[in-house]
PDB file of N, CA and C in Angstrom:
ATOM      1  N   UNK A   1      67.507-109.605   9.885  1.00  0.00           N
ATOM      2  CA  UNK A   1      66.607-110.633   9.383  1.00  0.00           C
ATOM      3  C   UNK A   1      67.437-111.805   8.877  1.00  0.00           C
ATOM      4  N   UNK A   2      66.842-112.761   9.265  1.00  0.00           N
ATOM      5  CA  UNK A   2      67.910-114.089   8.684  1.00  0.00           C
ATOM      6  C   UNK A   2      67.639-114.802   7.373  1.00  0.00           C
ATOM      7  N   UNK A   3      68.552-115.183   6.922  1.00  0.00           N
ATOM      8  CA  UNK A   3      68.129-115.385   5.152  1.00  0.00           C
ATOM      9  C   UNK A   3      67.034-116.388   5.091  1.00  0.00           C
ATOM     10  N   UNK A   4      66.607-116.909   6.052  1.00  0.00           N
ATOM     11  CA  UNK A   4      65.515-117.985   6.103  1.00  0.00           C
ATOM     12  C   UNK A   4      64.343-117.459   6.001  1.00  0.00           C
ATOM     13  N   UNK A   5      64.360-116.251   7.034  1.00  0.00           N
ATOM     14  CA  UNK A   5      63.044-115.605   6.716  1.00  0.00           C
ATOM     15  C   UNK A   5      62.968-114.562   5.920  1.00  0.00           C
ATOM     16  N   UNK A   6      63.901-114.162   4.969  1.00  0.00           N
ATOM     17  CA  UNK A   6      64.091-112.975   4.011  1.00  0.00           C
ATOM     18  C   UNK A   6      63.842-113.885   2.799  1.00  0.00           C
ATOM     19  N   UNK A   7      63.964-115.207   2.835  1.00  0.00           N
ATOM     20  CA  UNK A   7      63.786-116.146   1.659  1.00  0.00           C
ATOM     21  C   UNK A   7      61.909-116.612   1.897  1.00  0.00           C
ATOM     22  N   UNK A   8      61.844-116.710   2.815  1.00  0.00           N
ATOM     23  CA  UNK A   8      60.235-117.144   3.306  1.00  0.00           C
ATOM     24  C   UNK A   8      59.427-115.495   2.716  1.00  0.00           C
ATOM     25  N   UNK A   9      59.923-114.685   3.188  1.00  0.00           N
ATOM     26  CA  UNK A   9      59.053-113.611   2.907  1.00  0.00           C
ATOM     27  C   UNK A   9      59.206-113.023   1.149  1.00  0.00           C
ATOM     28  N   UNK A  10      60.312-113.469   0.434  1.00  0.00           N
ATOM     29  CA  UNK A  10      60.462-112.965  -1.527  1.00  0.00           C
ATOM     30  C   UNK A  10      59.516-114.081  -1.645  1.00  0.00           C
ATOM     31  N   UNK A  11      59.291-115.489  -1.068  1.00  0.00           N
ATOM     32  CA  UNK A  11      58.609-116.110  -1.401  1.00  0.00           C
ATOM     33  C   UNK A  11      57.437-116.043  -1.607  1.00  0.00           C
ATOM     34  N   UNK A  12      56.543-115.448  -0.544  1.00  0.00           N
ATOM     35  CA  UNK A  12      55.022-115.365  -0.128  1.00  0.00           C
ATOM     36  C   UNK A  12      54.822-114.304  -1.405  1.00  0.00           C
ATOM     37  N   UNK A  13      56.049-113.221  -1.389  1.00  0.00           N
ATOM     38  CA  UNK A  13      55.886-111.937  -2.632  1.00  0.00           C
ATOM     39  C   UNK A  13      55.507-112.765  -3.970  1.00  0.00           C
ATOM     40  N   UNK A  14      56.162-113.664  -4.361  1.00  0.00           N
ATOM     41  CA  UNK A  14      55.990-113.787  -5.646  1.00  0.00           C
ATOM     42  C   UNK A  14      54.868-114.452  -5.889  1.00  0.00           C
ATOM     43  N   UNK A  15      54.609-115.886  -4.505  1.00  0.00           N
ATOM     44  CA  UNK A  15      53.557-116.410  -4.994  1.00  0.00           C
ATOM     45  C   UNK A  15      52.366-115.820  -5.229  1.00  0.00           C
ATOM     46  N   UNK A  16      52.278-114.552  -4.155  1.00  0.00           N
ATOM     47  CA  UNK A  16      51.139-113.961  -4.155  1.00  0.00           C
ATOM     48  C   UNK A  16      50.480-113.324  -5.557  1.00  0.00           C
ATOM     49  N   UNK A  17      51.568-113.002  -6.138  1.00  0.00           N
ATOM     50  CA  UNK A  17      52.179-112.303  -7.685  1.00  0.00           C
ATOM     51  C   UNK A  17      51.894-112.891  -8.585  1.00  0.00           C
ATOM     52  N   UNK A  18      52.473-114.360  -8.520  1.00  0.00           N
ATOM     53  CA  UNK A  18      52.043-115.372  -9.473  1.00  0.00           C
ATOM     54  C   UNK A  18      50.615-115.863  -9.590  1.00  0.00           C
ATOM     55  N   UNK A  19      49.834-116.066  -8.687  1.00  0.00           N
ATOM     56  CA  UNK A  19      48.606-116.316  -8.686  1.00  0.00           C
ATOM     57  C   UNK A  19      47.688-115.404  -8.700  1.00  0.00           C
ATOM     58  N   UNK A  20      48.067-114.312  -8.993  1.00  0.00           N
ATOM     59  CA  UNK A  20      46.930-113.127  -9.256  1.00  0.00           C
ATOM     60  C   UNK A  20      47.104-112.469 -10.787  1.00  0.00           C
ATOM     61  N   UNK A  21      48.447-112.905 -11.203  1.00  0.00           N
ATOM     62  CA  UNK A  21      48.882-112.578 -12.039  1.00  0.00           C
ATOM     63  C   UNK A  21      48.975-113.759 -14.013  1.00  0.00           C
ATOM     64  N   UNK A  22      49.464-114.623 -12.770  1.00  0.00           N
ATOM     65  CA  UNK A  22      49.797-115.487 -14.474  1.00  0.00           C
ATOM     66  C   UNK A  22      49.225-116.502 -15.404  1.00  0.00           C
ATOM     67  N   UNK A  23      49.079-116.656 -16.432  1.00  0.00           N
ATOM     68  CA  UNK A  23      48.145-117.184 -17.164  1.00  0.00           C
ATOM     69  C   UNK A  23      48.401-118.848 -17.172  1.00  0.00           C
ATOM     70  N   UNK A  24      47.305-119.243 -15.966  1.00  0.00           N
ATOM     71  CA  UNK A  24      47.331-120.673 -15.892  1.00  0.00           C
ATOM     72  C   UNK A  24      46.633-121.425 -15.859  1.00  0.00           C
ATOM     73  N   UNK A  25      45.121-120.229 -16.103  1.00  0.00           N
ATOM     74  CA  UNK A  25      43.860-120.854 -16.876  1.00  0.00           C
ATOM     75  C   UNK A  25      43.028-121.148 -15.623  1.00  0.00           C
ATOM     76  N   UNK A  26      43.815-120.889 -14.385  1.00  0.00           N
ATOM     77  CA  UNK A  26      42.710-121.151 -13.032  1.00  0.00           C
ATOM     78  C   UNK A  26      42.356-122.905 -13.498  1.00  0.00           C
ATOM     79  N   UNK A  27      43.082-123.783 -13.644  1.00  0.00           N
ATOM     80  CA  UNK A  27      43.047-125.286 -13.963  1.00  0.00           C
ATOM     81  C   UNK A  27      43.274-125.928 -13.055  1.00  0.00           C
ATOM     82  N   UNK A  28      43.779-126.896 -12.391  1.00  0.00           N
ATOM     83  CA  UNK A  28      44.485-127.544 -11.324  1.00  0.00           C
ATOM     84  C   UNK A  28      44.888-128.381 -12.341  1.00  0.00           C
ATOM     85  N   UNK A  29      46.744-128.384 -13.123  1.00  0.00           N
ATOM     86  CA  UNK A  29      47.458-129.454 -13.439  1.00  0.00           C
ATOM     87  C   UNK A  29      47.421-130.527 -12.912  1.00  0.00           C
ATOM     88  N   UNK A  30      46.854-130.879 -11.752  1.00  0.00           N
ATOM     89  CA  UNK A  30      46.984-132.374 -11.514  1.00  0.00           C
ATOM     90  C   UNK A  30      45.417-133.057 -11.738  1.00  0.00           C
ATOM     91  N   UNK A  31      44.165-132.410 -11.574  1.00  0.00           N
ATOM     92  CA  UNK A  31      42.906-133.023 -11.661  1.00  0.00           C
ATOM     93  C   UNK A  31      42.504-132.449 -13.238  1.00  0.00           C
ATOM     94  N   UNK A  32      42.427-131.189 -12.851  1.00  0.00           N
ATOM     95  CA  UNK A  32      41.906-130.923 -14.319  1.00  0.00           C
ATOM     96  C   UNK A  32      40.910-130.110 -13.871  1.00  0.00           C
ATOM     97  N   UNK A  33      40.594-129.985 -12.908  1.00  0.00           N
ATOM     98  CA  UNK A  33      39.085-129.312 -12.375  1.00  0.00           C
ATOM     99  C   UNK A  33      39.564-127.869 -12.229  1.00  0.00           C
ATOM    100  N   UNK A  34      38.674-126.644 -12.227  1.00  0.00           N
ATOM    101  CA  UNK A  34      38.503-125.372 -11.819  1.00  0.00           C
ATOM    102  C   UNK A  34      39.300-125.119 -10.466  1.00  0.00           C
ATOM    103  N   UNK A  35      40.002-124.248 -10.562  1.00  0.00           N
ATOM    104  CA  UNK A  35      40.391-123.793  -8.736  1.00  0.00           C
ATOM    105  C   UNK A  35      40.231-122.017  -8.832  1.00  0.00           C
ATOM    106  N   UNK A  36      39.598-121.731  -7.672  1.00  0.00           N
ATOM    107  CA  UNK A  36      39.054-120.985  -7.425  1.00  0.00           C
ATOM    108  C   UNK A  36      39.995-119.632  -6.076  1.00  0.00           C
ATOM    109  N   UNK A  37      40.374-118.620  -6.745  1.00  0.00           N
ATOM    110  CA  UNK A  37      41.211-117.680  -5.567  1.00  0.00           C
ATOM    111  C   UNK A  37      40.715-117.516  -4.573  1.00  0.00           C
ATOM    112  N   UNK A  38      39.268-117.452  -4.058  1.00  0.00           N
ATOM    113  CA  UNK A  38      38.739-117.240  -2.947  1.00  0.00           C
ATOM    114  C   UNK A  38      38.588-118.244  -2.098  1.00  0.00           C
ATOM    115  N   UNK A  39      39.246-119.309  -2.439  1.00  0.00           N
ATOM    116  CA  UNK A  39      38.877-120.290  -0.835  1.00  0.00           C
ATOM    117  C   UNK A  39      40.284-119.970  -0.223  1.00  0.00           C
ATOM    118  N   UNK A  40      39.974-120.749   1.267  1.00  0.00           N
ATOM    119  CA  UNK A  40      40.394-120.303   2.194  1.00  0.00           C
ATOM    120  C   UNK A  40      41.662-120.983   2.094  1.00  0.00           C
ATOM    121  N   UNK A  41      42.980-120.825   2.697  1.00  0.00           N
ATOM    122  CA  UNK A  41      44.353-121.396   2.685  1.00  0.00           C
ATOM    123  C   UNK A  41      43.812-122.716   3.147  1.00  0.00           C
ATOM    124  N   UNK A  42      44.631-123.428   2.890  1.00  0.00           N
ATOM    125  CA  UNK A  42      44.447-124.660   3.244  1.00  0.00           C
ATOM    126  C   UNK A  42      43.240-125.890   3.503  1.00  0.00           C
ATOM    127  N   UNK A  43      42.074-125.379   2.780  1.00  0.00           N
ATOM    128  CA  UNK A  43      41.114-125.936   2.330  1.00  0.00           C
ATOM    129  C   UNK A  43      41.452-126.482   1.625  1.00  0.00           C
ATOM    130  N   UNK A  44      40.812-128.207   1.088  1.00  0.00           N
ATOM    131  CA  UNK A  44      40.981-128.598   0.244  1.00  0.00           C
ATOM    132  C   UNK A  44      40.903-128.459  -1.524  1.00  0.00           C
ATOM    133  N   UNK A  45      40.163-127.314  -1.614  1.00  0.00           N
ATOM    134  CA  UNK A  45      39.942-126.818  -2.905  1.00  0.00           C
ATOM    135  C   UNK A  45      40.867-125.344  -2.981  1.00  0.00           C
ATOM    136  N   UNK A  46      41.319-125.258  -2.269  1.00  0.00           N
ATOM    137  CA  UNK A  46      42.564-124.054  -2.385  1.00  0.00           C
ATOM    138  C   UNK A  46      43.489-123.583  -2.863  1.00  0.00           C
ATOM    139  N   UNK A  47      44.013-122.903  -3.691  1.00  0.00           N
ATOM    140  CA  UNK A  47      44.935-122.707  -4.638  1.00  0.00           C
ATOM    141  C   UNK A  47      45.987-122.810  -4.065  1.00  0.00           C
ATOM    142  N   UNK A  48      46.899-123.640  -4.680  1.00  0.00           N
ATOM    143  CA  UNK A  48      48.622-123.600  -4.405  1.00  0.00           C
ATOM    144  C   UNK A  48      49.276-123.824  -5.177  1.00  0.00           C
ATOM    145  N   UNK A  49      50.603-123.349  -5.162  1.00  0.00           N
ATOM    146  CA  UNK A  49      51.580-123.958  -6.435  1.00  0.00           C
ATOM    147  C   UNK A  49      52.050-125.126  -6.056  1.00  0.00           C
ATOM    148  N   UNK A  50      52.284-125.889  -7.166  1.00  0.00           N
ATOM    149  CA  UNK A  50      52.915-127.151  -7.319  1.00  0.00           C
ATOM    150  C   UNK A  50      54.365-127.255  -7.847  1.00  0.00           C
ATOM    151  N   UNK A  51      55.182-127.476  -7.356  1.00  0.00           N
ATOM    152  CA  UNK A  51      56.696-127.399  -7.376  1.00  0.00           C
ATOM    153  C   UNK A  51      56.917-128.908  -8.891  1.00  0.00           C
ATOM    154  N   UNK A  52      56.751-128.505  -9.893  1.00  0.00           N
ATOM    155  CA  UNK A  52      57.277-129.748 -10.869  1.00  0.00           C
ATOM    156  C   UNK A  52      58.208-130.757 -10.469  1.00  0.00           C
ATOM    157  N   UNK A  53      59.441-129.971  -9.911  1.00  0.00           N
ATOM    158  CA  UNK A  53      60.007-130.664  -9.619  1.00  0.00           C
ATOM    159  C   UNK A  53      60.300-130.401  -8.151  1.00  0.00           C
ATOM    160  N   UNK A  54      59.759-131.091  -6.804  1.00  0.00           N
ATOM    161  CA  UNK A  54      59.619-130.549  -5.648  1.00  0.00           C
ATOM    162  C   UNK A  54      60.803-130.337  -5.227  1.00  0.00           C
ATOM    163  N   UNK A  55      60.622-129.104  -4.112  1.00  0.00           N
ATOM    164  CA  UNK A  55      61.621-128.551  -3.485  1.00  0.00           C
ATOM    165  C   UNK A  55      62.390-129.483  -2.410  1.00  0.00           C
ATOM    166  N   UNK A  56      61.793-130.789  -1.878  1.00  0.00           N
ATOM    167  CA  UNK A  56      62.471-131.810  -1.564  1.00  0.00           C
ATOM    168  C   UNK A  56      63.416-132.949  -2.018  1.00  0.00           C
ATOM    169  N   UNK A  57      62.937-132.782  -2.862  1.00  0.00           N
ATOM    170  CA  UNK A  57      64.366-133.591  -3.645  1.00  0.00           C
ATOM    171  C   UNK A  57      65.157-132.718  -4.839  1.00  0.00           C
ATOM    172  N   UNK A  58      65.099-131.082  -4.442  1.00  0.00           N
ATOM    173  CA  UNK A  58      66.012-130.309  -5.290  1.00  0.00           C
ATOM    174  C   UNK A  58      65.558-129.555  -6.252  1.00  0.00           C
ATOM    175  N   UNK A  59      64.661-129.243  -6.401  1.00  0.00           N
ATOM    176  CA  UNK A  59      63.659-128.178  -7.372  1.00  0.00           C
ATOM    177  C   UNK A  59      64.252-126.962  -6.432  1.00  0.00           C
ATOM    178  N   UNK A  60      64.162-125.968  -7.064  1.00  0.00           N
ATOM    179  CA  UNK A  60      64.096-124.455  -6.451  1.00  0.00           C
ATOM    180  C   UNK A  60      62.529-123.942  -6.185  1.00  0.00           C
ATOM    181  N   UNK A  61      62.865-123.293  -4.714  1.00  0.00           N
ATOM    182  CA  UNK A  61      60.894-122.995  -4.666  1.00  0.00           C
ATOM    183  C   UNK A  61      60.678-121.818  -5.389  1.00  0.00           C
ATOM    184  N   UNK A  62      62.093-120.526  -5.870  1.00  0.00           N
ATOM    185  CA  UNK A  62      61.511-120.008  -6.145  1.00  0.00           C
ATOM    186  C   UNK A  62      61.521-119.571  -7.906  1.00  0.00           C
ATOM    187  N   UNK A  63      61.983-120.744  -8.402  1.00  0.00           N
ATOM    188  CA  UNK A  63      61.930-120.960  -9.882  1.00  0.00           C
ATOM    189  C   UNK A  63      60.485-121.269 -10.692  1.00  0.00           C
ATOM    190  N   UNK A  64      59.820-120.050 -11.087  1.00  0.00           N
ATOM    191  CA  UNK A  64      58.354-119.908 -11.555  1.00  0.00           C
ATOM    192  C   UNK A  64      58.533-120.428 -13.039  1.00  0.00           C
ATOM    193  N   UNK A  65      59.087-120.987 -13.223  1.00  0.00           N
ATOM    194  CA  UNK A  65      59.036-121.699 -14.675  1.00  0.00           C
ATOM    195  C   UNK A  65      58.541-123.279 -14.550  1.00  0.00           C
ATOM    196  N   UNK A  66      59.066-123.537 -13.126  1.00  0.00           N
ATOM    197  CA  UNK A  66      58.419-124.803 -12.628  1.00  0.00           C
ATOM    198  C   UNK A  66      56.957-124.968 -11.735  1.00  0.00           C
ATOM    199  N   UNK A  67      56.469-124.184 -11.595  1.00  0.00           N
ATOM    200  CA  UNK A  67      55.334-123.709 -10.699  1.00  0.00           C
ATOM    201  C   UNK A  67      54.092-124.468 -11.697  1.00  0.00           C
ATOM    202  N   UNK A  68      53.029-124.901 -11.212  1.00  0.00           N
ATOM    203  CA  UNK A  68      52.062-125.062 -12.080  1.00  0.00           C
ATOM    204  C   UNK A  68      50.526-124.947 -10.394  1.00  0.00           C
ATOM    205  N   UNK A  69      49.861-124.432 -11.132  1.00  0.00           N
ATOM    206  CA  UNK A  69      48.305-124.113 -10.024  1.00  0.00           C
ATOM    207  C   UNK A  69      48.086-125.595  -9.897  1.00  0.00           C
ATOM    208  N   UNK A  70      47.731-125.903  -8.575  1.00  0.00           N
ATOM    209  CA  UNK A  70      46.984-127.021  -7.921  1.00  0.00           C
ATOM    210  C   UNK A  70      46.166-126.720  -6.922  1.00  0.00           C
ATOM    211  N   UNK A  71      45.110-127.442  -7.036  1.00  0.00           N
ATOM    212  CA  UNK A  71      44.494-127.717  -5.257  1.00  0.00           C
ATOM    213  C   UNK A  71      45.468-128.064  -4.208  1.00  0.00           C
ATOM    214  N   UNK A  72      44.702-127.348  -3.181  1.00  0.00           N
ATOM    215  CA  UNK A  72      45.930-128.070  -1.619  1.00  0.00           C
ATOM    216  C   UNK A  72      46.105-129.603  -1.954  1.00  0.00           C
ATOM    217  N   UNK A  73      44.252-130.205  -1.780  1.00  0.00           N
ATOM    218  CA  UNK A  73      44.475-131.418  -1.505  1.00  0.00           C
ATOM    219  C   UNK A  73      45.385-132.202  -2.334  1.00  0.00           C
ATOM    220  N   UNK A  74      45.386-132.379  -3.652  1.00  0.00           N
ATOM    221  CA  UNK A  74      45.762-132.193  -4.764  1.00  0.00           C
ATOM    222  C   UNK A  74      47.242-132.381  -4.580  1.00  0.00           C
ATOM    223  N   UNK A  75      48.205-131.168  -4.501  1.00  0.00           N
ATOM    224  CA  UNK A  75      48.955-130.689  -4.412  1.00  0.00           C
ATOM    225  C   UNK A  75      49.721-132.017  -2.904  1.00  0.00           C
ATOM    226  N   UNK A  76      49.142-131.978  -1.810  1.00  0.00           N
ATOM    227  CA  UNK A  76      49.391-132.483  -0.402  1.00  0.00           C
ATOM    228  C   UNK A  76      49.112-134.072  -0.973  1.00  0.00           C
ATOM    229  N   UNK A  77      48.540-134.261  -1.863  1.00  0.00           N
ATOM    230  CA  UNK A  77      48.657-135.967  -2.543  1.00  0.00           C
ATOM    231  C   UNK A  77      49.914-136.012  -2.778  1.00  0.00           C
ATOM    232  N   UNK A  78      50.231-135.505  -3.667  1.00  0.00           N
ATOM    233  CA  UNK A  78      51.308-135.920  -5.103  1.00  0.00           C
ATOM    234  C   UNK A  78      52.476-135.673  -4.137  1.00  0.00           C
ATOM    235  N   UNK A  79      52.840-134.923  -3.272  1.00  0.00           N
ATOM    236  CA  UNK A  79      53.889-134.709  -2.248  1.00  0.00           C
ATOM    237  C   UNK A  79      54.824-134.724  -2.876  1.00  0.00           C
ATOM    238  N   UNK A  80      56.192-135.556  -2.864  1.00  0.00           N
ATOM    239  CA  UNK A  80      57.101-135.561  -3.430  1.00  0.00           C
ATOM    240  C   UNK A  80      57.141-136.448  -5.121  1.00  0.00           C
ATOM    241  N   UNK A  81      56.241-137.036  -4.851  1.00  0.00           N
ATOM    242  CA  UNK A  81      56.185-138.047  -6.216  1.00  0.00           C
ATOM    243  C   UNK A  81      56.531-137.391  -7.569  1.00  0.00           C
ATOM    244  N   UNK A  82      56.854-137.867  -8.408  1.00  0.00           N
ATOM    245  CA  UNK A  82      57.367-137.438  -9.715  1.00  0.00           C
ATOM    246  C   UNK A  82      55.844-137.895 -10.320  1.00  0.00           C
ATOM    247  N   UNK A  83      55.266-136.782 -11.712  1.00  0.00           N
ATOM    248  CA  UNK A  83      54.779-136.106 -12.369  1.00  0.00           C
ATOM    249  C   UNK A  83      54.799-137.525 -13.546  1.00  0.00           C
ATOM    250  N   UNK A  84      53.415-138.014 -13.801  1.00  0.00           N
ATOM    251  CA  UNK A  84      53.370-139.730 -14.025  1.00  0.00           C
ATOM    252  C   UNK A  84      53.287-138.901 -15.847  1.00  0.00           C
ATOM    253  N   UNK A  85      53.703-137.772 -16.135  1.00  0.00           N
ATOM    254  CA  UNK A  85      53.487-137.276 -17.164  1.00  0.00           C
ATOM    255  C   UNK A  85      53.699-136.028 -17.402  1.00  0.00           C
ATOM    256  N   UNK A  86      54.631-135.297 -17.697  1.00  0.00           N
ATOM    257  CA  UNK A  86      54.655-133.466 -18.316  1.00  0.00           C
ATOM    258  C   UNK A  86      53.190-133.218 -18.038  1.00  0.00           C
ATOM    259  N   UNK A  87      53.339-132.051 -17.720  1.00  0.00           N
ATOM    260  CA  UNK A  87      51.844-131.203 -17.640  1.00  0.00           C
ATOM    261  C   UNK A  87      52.284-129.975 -18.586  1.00  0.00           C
ATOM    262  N   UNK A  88      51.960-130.176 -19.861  1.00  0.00           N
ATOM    263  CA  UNK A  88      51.730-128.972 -20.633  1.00  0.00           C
ATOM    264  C   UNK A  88      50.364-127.995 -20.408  1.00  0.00           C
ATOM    265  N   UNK A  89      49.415-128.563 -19.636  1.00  0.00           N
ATOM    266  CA  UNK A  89      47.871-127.907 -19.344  1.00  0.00           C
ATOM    267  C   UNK A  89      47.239-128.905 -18.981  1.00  0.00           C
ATOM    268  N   UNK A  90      45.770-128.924 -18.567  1.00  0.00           N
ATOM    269  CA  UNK A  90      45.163-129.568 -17.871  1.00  0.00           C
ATOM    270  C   UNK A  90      44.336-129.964 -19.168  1.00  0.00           C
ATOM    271  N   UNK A  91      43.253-130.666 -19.343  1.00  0.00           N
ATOM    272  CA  UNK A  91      42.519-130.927 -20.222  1.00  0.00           C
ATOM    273  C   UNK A  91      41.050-129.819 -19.534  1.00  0.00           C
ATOM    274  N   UNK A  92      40.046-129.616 -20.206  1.00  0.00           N
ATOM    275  CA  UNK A  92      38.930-129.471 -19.421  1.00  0.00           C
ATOM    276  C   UNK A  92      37.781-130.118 -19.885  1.00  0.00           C
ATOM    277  N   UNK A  93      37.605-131.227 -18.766  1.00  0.00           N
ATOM    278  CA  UNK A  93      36.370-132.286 -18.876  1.00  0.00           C
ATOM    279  C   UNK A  93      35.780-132.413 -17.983  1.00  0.00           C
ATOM    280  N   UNK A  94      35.788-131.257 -17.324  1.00  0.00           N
ATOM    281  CA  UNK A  94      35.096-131.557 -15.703  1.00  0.00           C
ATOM    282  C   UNK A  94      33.322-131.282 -16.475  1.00  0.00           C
TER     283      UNK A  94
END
């Protein structure tokens, strides 16, 4: 197995781990709105992690201290952009 896909597959492990597991209030850090485990991958209301500091300009993907819950769409906005503010939690005003 090549470390690319031995790194792709601890990956899918943890995220799967992390999002069933850790206390993040089911929020989306970037809107603020509810996200929900049962939609479908890559739907726009779909749970994903958000890399704080993205894995494109040098974040680690698999450093869960930087992880925060987002929507895809959400998440597929902000792309590489830097974080217009710390996300200590989301507010809830939806």
């Amino acid at each position: 197995m090549s470390r690319h896909s031995a790194r792709g597959s601890e990956y899918a492990k943890l995220r799967r781990h992390w999002l069933e597991t850790a206390d993040h209030g089911w929020v989306c850090h970037l809107c603020g709105r509810p996200v929900h485990l049962d939609v479908p991958p890559r739907s726009p209301d779909a749970p994903t992690i958000d890399h704080v500091i993205p894995v494109g300009v040098g974040g680690s993907k698999l450093d869960t201290r930087y992880w925060r819950l987002a929507h895809y769409r959400c998440n597929r906005r902000r792309s590489t952009a830097p974080l217009l503010e710390p996300t200590q939690g989301a507010t809830r005003t939806w």
